[in-house]
PDB file of N, CA and C in Angstrom:
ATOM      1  N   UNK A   1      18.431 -79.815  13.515  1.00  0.00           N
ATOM      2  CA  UNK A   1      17.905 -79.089  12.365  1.00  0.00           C
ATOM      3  C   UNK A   1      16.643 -78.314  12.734  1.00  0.00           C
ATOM      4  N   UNK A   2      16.221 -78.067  13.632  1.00  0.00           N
ATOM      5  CA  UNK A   2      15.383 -77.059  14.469  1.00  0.00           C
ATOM      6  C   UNK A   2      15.726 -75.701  13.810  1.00  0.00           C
ATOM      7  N   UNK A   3      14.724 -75.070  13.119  1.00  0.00           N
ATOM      8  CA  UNK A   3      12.914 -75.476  13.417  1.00  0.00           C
ATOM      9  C   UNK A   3      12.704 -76.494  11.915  1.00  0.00           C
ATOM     10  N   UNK A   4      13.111 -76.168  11.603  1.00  0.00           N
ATOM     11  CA  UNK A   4      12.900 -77.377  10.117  1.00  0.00           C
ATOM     12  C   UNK A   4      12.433 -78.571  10.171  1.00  0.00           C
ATOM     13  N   UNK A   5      13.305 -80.119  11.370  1.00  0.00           N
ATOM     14  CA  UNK A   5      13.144 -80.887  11.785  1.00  0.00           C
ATOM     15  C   UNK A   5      12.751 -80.311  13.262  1.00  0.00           C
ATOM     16  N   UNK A   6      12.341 -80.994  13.763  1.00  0.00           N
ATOM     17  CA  UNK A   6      11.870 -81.401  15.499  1.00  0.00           C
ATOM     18  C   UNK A   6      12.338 -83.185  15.816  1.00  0.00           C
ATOM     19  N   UNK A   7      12.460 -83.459  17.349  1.00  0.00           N
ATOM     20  CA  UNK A   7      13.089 -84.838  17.463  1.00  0.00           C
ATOM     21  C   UNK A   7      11.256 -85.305  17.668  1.00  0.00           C
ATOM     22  N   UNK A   8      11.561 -86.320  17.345  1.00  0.00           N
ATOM     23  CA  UNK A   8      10.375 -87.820  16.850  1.00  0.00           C
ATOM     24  C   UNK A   8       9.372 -86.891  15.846  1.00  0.00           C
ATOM     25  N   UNK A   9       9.892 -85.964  14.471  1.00  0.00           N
ATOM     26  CA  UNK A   9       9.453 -85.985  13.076  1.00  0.00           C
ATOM     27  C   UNK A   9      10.044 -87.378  12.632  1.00  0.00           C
ATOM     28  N   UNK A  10       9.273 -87.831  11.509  1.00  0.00           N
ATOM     29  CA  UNK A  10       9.213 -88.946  10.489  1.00  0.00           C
ATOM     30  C   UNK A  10       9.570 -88.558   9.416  1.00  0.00           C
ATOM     31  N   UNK A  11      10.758 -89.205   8.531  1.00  0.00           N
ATOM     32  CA  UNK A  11      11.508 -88.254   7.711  1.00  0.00           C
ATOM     33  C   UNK A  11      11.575 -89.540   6.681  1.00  0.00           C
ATOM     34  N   UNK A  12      10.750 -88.602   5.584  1.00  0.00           N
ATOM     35  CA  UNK A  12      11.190 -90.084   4.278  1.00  0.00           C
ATOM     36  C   UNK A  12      12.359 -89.353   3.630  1.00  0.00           C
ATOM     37  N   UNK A  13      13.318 -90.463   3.141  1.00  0.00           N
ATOM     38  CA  UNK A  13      14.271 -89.931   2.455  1.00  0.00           C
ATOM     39  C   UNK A  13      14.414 -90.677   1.138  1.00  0.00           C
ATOM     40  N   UNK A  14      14.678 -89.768   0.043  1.00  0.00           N
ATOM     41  CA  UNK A  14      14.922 -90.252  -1.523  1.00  0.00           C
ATOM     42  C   UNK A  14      16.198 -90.481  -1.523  1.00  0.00           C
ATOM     43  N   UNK A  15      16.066 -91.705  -1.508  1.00  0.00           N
ATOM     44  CA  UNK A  15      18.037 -92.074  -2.261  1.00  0.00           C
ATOM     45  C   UNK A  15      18.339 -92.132  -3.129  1.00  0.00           C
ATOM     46  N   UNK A  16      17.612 -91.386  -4.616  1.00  0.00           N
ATOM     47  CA  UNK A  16      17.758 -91.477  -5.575  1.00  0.00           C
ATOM     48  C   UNK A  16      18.473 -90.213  -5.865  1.00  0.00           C
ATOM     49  N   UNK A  17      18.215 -89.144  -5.156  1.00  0.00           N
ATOM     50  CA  UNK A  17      19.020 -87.681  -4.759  1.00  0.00           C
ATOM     51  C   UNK A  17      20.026 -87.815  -4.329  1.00  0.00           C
ATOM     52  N   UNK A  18      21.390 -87.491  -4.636  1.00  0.00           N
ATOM     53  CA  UNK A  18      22.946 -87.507  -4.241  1.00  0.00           C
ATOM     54  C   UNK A  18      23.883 -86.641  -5.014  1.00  0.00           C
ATOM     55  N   UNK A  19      22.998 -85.241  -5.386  1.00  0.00           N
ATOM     56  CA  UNK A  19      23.868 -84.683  -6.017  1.00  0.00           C
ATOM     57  C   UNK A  19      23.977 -83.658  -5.107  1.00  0.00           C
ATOM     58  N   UNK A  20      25.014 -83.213  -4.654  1.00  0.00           N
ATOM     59  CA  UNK A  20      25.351 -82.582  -3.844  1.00  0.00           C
ATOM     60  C   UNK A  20      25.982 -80.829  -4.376  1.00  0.00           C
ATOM     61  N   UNK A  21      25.792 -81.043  -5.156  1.00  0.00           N
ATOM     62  CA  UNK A  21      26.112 -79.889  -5.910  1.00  0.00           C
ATOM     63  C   UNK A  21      25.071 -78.602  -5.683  1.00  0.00           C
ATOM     64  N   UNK A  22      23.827 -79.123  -5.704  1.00  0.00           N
ATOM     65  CA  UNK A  22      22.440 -79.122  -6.032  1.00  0.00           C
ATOM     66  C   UNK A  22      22.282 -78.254  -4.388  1.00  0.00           C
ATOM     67  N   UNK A  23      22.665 -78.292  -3.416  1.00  0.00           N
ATOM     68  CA  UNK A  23      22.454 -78.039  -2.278  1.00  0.00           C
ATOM     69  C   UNK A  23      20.778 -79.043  -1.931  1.00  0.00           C
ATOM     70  N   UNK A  24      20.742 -78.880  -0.231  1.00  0.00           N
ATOM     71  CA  UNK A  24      19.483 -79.488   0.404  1.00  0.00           C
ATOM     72  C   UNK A  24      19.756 -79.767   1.554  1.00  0.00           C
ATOM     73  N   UNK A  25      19.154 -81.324   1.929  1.00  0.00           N
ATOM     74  CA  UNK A  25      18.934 -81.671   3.337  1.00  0.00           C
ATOM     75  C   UNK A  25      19.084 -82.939   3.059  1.00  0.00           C
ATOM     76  N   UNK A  26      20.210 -83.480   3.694  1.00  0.00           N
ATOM     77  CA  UNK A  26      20.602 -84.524   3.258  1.00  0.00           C
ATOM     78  C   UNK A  26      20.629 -85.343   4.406  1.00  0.00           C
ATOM     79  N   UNK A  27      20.667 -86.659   4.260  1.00  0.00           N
ATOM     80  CA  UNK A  27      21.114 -87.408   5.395  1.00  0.00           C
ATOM     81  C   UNK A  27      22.429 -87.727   4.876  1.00  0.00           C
ATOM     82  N   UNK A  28      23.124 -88.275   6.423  1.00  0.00           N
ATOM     83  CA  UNK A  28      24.520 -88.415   6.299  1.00  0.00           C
ATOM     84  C   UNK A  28      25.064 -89.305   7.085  1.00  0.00           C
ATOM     85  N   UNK A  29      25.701 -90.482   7.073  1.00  0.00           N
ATOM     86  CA  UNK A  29      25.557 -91.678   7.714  1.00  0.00           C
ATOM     87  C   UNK A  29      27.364 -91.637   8.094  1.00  0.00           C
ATOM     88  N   UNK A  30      27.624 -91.659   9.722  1.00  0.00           N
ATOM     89  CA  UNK A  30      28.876 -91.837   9.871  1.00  0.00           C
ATOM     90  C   UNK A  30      28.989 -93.284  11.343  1.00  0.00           C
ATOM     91  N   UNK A  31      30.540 -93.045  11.636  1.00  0.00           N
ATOM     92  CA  UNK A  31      30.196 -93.987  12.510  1.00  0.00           C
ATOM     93  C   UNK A  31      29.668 -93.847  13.794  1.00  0.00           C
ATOM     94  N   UNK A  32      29.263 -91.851  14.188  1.00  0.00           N
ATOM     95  CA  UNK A  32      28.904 -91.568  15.619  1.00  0.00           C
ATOM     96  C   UNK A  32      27.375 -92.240  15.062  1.00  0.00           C
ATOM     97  N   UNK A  33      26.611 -92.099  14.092  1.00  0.00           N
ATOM     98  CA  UNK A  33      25.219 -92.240  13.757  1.00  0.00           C
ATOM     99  C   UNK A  33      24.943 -91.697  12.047  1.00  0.00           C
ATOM    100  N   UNK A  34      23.334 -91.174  12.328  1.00  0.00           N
ATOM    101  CA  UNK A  34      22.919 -91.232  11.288  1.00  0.00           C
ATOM    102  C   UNK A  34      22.879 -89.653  11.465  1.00  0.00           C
ATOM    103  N   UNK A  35      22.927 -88.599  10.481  1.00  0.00           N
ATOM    104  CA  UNK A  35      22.880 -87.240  10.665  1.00  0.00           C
ATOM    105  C   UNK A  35      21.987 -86.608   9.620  1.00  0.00           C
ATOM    106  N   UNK A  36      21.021 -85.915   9.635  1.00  0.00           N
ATOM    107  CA  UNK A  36      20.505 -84.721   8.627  1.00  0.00           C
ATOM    108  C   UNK A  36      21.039 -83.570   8.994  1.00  0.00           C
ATOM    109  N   UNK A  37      21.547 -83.047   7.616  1.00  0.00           N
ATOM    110  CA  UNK A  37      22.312 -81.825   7.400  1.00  0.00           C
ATOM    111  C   UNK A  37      21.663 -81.058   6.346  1.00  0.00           C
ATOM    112  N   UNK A  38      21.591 -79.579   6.504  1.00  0.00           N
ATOM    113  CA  UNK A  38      21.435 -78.692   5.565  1.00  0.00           C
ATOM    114  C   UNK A  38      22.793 -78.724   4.617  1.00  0.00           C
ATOM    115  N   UNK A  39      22.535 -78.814   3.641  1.00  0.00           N
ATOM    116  CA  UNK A  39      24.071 -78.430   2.613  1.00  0.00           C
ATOM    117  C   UNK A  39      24.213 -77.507   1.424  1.00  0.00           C
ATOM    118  N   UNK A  40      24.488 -76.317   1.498  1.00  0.00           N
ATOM    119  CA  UNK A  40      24.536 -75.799   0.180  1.00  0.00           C
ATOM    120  C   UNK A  40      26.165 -75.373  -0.223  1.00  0.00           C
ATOM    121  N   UNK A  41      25.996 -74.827  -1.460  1.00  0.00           N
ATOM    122  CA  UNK A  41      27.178 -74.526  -1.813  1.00  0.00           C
ATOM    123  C   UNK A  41      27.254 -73.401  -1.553  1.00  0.00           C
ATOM    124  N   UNK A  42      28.589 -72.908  -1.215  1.00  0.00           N
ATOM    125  CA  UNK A  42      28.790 -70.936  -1.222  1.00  0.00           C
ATOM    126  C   UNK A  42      29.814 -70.740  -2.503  1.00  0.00           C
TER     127      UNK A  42
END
């Protein structure tokens, strides 16, 4: 996510946010790892 994120930034995340509709920067949890993604809608 460069330039936005950089590797060893400290990233708080709200888990109270999950609307995805909404577009953002989400984290995203699979089984390679843990992922932050930009997401919007088109």
């Amino acid at each position: 996510m460069e330039p936005t994120f950089s590797y060893n930034d400290i990233v708080f995340v709200n888990r109270a946010k999950t609307d995805l509709n909404r577009g953002g920067i989400f984290t995203v949890c699979t089984e390679a790892g843990l992922f932050i993604k930009r997401i919007q809608k088109e």
